[in-house]
PDB file of N, CA and C in Angstrom:
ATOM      1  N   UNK A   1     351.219 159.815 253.613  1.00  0.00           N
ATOM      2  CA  UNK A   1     350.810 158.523 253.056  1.00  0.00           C
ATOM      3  C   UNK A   1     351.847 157.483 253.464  1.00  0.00           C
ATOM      4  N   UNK A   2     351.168 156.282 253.982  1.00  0.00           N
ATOM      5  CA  UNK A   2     352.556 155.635 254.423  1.00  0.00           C
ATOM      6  C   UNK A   2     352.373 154.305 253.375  1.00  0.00           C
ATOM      7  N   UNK A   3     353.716 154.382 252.619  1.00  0.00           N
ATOM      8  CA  UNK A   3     353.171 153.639 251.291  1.00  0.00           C
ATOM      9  C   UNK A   3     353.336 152.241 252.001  1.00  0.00           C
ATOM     10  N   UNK A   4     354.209 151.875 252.571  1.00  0.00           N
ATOM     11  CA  UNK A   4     354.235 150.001 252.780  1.00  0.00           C
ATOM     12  C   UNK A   4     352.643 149.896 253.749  1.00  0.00           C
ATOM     13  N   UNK A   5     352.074 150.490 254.361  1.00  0.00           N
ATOM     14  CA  UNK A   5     350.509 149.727 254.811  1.00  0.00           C
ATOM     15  C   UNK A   5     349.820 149.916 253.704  1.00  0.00           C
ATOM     16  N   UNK A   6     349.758 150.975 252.533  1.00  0.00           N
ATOM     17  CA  UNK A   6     349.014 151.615 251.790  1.00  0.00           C
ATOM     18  C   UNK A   6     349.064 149.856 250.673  1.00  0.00           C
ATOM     19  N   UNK A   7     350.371 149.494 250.348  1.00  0.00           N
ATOM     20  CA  UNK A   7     350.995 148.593 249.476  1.00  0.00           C
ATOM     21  C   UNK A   7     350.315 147.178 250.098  1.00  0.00           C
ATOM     22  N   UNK A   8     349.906 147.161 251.065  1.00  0.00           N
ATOM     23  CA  UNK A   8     350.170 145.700 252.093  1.00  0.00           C
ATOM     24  C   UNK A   8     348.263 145.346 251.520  1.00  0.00           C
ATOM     25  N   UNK A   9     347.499 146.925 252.164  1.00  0.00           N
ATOM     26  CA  UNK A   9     346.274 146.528 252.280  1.00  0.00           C
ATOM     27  C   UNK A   9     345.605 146.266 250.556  1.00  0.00           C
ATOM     28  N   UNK A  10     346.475 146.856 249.770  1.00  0.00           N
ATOM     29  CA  UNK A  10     346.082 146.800 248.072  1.00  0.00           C
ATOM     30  C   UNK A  10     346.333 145.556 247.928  1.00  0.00           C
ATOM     31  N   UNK A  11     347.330 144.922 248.019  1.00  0.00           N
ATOM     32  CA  UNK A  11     347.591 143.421 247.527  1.00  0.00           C
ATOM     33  C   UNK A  11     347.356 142.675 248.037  1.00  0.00           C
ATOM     34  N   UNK A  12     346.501 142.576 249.773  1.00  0.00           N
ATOM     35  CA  UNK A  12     345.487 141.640 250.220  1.00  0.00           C
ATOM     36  C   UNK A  12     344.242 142.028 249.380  1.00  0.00           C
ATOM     37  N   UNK A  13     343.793 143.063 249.002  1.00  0.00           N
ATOM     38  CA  UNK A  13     342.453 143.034 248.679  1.00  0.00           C
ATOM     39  C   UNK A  13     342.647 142.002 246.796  1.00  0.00           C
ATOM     40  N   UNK A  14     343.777 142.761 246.103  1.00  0.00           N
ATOM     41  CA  UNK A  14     343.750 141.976 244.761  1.00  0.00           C
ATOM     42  C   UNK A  14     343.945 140.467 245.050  1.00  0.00           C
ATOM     43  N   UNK A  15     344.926 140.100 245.790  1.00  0.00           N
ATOM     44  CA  UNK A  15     344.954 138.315 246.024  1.00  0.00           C
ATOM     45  C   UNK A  15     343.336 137.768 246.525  1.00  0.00           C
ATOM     46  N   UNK A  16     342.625 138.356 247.116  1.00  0.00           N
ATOM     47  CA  UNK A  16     341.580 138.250 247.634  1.00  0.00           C
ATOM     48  C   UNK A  16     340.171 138.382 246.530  1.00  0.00           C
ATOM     49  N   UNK A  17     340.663 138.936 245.441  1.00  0.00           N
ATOM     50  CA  UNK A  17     339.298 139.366 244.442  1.00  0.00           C
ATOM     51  C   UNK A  17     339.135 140.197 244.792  1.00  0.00           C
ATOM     52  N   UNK A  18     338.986 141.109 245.537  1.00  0.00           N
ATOM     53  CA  UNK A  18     338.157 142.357 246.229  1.00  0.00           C
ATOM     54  C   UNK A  18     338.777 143.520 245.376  1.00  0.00           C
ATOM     55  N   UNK A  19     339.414 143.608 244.360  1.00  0.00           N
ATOM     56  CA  UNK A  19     339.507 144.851 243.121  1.00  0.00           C
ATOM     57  C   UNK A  19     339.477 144.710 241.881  1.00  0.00           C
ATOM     58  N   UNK A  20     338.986 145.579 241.742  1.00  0.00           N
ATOM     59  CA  UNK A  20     338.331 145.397 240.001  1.00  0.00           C
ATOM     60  C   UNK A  20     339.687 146.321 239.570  1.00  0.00           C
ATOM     61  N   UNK A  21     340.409 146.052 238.420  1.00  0.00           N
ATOM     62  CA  UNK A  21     342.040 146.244 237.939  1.00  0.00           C
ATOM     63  C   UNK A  21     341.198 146.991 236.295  1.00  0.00           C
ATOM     64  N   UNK A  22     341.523 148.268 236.102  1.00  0.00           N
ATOM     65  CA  UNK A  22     341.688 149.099 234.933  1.00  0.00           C
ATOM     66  C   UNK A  22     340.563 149.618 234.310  1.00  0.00           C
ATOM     67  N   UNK A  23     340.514 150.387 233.507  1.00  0.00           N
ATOM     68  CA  UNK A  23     339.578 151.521 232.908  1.00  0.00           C
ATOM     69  C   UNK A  23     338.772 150.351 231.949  1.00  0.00           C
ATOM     70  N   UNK A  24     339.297 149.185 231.450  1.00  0.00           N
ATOM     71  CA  UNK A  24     338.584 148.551 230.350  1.00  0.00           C
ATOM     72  C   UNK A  24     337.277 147.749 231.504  1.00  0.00           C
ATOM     73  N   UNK A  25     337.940 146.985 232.739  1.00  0.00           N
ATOM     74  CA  UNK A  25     337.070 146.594 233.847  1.00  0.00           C
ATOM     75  C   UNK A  25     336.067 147.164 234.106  1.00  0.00           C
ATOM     76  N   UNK A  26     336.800 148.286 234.473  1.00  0.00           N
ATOM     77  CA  UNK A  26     335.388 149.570 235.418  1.00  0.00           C
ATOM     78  C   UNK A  26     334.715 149.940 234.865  1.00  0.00           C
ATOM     79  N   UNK A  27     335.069 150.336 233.386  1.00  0.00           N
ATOM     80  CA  UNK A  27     333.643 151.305 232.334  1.00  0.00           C
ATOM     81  C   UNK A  27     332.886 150.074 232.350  1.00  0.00           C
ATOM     82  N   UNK A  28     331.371 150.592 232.969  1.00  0.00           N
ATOM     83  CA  UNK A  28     330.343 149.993 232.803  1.00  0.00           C
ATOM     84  C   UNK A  28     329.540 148.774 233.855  1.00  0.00           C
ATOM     85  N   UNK A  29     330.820 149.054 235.110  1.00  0.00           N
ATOM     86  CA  UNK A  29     331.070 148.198 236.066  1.00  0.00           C
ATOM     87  C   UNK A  29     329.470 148.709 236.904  1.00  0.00           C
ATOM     88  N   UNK A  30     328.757 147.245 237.262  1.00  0.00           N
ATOM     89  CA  UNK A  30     327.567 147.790 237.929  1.00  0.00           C
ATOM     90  C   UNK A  30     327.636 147.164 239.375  1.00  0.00           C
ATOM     91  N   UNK A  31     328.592 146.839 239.723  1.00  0.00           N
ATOM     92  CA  UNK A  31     328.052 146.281 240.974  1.00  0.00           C
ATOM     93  C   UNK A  31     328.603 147.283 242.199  1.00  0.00           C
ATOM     94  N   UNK A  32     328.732 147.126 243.537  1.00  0.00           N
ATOM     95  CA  UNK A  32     328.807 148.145 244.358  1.00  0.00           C
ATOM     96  C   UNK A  32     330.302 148.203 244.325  1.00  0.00           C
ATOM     97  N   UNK A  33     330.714 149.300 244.515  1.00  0.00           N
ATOM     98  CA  UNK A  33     332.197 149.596 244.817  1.00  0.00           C
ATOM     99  C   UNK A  33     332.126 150.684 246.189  1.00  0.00           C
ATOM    100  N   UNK A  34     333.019 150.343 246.780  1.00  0.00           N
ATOM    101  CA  UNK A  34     333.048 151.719 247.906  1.00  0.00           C
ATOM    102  C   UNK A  34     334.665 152.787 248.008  1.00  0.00           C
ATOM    103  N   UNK A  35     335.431 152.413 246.794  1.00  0.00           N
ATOM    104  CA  UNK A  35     336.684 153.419 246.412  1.00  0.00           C
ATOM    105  C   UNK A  35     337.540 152.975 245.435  1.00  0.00           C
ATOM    106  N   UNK A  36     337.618 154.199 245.107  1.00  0.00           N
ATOM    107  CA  UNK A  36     338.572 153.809 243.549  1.00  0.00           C
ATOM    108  C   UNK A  36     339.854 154.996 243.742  1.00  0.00           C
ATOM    109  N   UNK A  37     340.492 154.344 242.796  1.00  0.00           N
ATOM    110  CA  UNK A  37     342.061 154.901 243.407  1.00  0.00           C
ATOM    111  C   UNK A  37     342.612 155.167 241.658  1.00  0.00           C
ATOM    112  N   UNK A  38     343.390 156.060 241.595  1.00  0.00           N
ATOM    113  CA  UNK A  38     343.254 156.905 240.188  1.00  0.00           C
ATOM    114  C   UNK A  38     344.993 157.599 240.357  1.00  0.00           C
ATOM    115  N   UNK A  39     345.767 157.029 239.167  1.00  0.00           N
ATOM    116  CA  UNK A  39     347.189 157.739 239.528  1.00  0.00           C
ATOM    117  C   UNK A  39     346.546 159.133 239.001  1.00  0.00           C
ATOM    118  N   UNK A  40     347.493 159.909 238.849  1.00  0.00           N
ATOM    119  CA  UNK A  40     347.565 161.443 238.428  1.00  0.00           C
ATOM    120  C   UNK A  40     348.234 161.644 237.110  1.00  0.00           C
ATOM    121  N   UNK A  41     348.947 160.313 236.352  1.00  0.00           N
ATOM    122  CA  UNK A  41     349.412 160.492 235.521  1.00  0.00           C
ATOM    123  C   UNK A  41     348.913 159.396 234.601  1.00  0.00           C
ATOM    124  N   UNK A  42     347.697 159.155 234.689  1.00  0.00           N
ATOM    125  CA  UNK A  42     346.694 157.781 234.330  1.00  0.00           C
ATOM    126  C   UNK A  42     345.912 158.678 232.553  1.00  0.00           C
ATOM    127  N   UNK A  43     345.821 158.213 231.940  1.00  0.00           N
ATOM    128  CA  UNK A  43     345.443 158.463 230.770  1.00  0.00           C
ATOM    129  C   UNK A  43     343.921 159.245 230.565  1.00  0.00           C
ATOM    130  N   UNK A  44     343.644 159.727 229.646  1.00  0.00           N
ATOM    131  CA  UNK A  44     342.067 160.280 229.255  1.00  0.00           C
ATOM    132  C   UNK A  44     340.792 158.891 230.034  1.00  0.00           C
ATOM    133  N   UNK A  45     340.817 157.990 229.164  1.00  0.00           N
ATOM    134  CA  UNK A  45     340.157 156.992 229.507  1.00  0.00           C
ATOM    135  C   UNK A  45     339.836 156.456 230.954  1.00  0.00           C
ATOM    136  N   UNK A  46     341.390 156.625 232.095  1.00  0.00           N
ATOM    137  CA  UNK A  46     341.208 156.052 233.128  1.00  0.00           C
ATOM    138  C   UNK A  46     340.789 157.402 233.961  1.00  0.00           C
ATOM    139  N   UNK A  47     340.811 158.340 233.219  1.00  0.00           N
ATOM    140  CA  UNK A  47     340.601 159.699 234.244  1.00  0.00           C
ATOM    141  C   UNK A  47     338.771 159.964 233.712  1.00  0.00           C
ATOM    142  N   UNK A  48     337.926 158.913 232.568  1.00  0.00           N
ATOM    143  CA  UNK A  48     336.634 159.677 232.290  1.00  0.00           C
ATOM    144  C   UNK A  48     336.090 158.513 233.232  1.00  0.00           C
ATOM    145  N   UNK A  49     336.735 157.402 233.340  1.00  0.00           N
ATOM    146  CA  UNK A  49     336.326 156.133 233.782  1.00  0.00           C
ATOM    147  C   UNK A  49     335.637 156.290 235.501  1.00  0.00           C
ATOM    148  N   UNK A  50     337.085 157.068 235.878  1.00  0.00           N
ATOM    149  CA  UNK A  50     336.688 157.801 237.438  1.00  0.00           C
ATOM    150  C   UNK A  50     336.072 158.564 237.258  1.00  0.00           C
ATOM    151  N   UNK A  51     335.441 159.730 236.637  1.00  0.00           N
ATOM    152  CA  UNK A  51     335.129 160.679 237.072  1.00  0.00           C
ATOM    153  C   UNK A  51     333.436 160.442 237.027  1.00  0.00           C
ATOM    154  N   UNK A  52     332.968 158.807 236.178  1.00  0.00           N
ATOM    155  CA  UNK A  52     331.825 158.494 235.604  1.00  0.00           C
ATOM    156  C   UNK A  52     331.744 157.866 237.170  1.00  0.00           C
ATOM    157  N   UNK A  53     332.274 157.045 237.965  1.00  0.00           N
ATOM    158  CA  UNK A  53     332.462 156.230 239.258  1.00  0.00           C
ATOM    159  C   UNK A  53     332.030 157.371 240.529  1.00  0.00           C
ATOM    160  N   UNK A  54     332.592 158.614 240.447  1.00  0.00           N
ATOM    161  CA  UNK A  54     332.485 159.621 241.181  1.00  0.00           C
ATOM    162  C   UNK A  54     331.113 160.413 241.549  1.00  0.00           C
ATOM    163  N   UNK A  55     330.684 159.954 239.980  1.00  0.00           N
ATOM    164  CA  UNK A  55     329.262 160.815 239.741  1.00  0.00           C
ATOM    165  C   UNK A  55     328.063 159.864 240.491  1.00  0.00           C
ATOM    166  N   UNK A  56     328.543 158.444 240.332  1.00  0.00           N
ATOM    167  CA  UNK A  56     327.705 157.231 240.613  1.00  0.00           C
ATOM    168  C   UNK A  56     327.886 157.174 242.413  1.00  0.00           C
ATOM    169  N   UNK A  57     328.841 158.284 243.258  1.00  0.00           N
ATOM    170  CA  UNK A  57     329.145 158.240 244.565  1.00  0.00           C
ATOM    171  C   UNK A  57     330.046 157.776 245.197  1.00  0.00           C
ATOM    172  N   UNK A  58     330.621 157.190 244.167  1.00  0.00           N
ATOM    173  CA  UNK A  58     331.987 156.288 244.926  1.00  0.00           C
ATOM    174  C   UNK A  58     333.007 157.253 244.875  1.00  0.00           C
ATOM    175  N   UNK A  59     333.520 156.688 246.444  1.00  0.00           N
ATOM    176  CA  UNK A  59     334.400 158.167 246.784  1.00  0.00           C
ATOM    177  C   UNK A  59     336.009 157.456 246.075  1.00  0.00           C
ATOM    178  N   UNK A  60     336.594 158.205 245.800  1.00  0.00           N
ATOM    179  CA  UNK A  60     337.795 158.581 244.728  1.00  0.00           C
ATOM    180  C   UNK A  60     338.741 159.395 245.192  1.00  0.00           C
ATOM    181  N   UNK A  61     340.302 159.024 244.779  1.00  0.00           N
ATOM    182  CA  UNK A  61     341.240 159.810 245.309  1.00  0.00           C
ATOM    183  C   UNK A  61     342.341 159.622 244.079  1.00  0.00           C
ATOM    184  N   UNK A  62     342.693 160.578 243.769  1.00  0.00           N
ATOM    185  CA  UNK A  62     343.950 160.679 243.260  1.00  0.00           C
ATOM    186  C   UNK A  62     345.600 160.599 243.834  1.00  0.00           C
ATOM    187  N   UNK A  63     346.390 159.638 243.084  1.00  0.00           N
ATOM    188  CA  UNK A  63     347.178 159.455 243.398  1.00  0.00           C
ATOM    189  C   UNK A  63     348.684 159.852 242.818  1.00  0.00           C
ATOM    190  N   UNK A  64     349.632 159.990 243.255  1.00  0.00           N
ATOM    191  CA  UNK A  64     350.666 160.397 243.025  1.00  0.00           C
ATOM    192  C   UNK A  64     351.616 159.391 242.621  1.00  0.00           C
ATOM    193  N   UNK A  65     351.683 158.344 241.279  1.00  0.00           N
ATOM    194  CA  UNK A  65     352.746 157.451 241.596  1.00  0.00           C
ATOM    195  C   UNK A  65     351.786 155.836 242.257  1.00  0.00           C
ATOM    196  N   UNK A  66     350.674 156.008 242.007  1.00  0.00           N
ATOM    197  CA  UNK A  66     350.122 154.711 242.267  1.00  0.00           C
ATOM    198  C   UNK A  66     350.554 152.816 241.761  1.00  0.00           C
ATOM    199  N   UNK A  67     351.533 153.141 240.560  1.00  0.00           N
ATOM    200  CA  UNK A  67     352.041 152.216 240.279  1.00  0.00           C
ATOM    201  C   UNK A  67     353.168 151.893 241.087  1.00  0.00           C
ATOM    202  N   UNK A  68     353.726 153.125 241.417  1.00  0.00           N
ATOM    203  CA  UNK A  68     354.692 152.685 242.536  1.00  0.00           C
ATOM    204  C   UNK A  68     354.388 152.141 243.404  1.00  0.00           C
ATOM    205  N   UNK A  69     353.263 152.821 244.391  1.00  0.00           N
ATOM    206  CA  UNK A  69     352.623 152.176 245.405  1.00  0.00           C
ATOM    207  C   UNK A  69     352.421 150.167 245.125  1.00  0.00           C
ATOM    208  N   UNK A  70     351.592 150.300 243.883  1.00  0.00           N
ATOM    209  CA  UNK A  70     350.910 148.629 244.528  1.00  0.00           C
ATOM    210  C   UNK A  70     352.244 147.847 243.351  1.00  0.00           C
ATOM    211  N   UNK A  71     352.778 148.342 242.843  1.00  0.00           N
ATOM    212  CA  UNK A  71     354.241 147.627 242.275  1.00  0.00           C
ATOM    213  C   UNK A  71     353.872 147.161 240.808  1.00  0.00           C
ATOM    214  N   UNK A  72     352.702 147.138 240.431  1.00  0.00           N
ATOM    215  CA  UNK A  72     352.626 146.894 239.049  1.00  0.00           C
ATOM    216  C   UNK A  72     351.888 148.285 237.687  1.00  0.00           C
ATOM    217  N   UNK A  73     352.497 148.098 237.113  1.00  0.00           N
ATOM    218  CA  UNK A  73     352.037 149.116 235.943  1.00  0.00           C
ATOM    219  C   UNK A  73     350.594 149.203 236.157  1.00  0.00           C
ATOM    220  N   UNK A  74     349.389 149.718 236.950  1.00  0.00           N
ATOM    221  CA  UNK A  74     348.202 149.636 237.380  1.00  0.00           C
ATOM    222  C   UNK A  74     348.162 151.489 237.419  1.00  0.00           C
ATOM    223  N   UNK A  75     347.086 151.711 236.339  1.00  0.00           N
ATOM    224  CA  UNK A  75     346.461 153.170 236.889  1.00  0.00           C
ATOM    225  C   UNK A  75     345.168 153.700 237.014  1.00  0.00           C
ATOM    226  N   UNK A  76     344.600 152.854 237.543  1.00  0.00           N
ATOM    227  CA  UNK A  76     343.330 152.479 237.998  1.00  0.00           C
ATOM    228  C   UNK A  76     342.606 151.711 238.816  1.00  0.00           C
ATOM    229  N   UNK A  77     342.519 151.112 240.075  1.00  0.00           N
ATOM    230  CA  UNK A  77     341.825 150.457 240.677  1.00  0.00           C
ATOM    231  C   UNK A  77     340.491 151.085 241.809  1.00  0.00           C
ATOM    232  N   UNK A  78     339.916 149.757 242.081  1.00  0.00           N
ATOM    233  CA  UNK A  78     338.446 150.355 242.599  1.00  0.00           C
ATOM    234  C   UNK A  78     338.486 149.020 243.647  1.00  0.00           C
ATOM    235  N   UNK A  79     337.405 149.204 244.412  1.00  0.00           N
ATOM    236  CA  UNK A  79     337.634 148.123 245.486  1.00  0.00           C
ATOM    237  C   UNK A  79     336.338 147.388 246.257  1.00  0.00           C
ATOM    238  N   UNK A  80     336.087 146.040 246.446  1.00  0.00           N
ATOM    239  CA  UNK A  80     334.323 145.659 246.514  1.00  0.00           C
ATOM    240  C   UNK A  80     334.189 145.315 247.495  1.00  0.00           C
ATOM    241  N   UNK A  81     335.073 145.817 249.115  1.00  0.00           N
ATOM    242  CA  UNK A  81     335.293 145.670 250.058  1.00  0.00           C
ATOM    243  C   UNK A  81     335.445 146.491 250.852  1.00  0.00           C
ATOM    244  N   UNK A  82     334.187 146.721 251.816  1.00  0.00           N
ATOM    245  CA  UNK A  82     333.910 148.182 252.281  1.00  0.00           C
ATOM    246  C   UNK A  82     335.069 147.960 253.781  1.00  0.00           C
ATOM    247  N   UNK A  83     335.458 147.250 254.031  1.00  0.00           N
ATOM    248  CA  UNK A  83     336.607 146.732 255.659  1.00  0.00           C
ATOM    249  C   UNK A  83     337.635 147.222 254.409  1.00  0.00           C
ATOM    250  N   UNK A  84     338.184 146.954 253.848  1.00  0.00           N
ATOM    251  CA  UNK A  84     339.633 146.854 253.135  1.00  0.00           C
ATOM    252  C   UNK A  84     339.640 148.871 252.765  1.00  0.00           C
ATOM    253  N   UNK A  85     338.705 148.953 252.055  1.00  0.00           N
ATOM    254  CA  UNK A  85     338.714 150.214 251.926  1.00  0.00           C
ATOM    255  C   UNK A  85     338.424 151.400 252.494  1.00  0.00           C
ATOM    256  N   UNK A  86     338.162 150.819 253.777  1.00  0.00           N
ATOM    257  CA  UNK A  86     337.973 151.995 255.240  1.00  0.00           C
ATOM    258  C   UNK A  86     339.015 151.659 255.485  1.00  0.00           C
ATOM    259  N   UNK A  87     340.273 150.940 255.642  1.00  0.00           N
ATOM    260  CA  UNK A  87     341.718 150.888 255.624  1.00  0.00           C
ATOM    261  C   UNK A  87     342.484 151.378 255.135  1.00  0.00           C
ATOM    262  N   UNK A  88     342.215 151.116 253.795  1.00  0.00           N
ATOM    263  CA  UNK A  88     342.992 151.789 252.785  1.00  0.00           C
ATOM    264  C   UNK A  88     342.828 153.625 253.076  1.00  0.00           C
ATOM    265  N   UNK A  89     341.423 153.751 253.307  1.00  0.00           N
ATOM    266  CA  UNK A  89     341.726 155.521 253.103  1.00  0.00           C
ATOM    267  C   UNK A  89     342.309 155.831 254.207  1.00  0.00           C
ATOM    268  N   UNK A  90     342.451 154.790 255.069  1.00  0.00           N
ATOM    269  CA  UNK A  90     343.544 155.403 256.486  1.00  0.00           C
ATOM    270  C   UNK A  90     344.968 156.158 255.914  1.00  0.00           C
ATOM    271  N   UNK A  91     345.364 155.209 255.272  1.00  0.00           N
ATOM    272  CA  UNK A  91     346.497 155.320 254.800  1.00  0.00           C
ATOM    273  C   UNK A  91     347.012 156.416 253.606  1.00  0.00           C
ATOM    274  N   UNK A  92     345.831 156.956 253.018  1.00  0.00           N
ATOM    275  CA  UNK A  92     346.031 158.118 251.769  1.00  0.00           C
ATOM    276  C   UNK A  92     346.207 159.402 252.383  1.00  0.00           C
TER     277      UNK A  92
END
């Protein structure tokens, strides 16, 4: 994983709008997403939140330390930008 492209392409897509930010956002979120990104040490809620996103097809990855990655206390994001997120999974 090479975290500074991994870091670069997350915080063009949030400055940009293109991510929907936390478990309170996403539950119930209907519009298209094409990846959601999930720390490993993310709570009940942000782990039923994905696994409801997963079932709906959106492909999903668990992460190791994802707050580290995009630099803010974040353990949950998803993404409404199918270019940004064929990037991003370059990098996972």
């Amino acid at each position: 994983m090479q975290i500074d492209k991994l870091s670069s392409y997350i915080g063009i897509a949030m400055q940009g709008g293109n991510a929907v930010i936390g478990s309170d956002n996403l539950d119930g979120y209907t519009k298209k997403l094409y990846l959601v990104l999930v720390d490993k040490a993310a709570g009940k809620t942000s782990k039923k939140v994905f696994a409801k996103l997963q079932e709906r097809g959106i492909e999903g990855y668990e992460i190791d330390g994802l707050d580290e990655v995009i630099g803010k206390n974040i353990k949950i994001i998803a993404f409404k930008n199918k270019g940004l997120s064929e990037e991003i999974k370059k990098y996972l």
